[in-house]
Protein backbone atom coordinates (compact mmCIF):
# COMPACT_ATOMS: atom_id res chain seq x y z
CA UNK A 1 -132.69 -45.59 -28.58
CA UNK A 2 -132.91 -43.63 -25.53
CA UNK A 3 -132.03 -40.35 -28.09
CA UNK A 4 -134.70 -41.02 -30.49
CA UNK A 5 -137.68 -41.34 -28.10
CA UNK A 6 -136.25 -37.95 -26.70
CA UNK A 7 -136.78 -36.62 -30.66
CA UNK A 8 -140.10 -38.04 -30.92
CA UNK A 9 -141.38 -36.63 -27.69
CA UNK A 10 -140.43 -33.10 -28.44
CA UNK A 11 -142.07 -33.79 -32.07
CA UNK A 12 -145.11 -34.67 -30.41
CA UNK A 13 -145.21 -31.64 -28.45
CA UNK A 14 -144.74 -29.50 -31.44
CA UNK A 15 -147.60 -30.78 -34.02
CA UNK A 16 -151.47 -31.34 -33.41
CA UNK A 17 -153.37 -34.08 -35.00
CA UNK A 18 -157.01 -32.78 -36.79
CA UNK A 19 -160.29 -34.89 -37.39
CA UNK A 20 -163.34 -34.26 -38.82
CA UNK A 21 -161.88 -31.52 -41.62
CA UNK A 22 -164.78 -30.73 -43.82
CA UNK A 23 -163.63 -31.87 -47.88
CA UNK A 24 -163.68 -28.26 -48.52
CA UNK A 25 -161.24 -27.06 -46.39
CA UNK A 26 -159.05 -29.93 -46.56
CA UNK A 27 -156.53 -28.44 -49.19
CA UNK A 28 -152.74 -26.89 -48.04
CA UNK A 29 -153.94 -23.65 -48.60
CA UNK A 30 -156.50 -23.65 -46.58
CA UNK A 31 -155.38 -25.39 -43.63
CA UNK A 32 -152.15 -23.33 -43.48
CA UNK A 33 -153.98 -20.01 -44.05
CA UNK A 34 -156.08 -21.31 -40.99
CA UNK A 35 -153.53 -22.35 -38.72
CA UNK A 36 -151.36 -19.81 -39.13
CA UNK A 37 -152.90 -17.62 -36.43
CA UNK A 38 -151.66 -20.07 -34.03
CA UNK A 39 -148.12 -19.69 -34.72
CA UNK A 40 -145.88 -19.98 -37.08
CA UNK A 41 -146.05 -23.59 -38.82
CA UNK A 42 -143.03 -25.48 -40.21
CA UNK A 43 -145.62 -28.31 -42.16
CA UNK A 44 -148.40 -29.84 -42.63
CA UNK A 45 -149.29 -33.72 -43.74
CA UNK A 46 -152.37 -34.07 -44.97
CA UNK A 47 -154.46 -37.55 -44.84
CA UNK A 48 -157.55 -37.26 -47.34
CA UNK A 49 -158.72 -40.52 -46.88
CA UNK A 50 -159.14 -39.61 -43.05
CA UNK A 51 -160.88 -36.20 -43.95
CA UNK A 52 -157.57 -35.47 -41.35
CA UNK A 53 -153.93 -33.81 -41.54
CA UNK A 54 -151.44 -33.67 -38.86
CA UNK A 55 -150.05 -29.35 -38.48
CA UNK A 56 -146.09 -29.21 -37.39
CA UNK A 57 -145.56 -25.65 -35.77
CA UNK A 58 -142.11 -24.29 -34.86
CA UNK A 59 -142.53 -23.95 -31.08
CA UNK A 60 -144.46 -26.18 -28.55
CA UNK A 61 -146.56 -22.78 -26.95
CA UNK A 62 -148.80 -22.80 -30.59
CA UNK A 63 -149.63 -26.37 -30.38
CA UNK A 64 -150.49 -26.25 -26.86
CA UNK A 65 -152.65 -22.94 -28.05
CA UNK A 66 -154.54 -24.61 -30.21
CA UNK A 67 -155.29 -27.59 -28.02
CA UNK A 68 -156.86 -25.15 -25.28
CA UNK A 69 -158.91 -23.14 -27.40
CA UNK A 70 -161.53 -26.30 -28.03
CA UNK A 71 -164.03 -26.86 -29.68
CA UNK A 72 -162.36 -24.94 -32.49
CA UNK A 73 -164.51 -24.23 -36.45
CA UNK A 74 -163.29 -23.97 -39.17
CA UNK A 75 -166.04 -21.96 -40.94
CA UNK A 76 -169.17 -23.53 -39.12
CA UNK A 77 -167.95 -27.18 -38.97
CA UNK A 78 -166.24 -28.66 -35.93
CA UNK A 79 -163.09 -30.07 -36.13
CA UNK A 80 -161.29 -31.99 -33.73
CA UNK A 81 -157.70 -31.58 -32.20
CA UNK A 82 -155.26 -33.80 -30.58
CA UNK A 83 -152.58 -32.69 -28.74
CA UNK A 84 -149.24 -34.69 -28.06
CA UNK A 85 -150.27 -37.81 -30.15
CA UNK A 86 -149.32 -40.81 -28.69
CA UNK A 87 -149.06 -39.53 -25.14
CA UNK A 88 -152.30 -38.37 -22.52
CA UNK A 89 -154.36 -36.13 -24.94
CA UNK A 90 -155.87 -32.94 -23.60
């Protein structure tokens, strides 16, 4: 038990959770293309219904880059990031 909260912490700390993705950007190509300047990404889940996706990178430092560059556009519409889901969000 102890092992698998371990796993999910250090997944938290690797992946961002988006909001407010515009319908037009909210394809796999897009997103990656966009988040890819970050760091280098190992997935992302996308949640259409939610206009939202959750981006998995391969090290913590690119999430954490992301979350301190806010507010952050893609094109000219906001989006919003959270960091470390599930724990104290920047």
């Amino acid at each position: 038990m102890l092992e698998q909260r371990k796993i999910r912490d250090e997944a938290r700390k690797l992946s961002i959770f988006v909001k407010n993705i515009h319908p037009s950007k909210l394809s796999l190509v897009e997103l990656w293309l966009f988040f890819k300047q970050y760091g280098e990404l190992s997935n992302i889940v996308i949640e259409e219904r939610k206009s939202a996706c959750t981006v998995y990178f391969k090290n913590s430092n690119s999430a954490e880059l992301v979350a301190s560059k806010q507010p952050i556009y893609m094109g000219d519409h906001k989006i919003e990031i959270v960091y470390n889901i599930g724990q104290s969000n920047k």
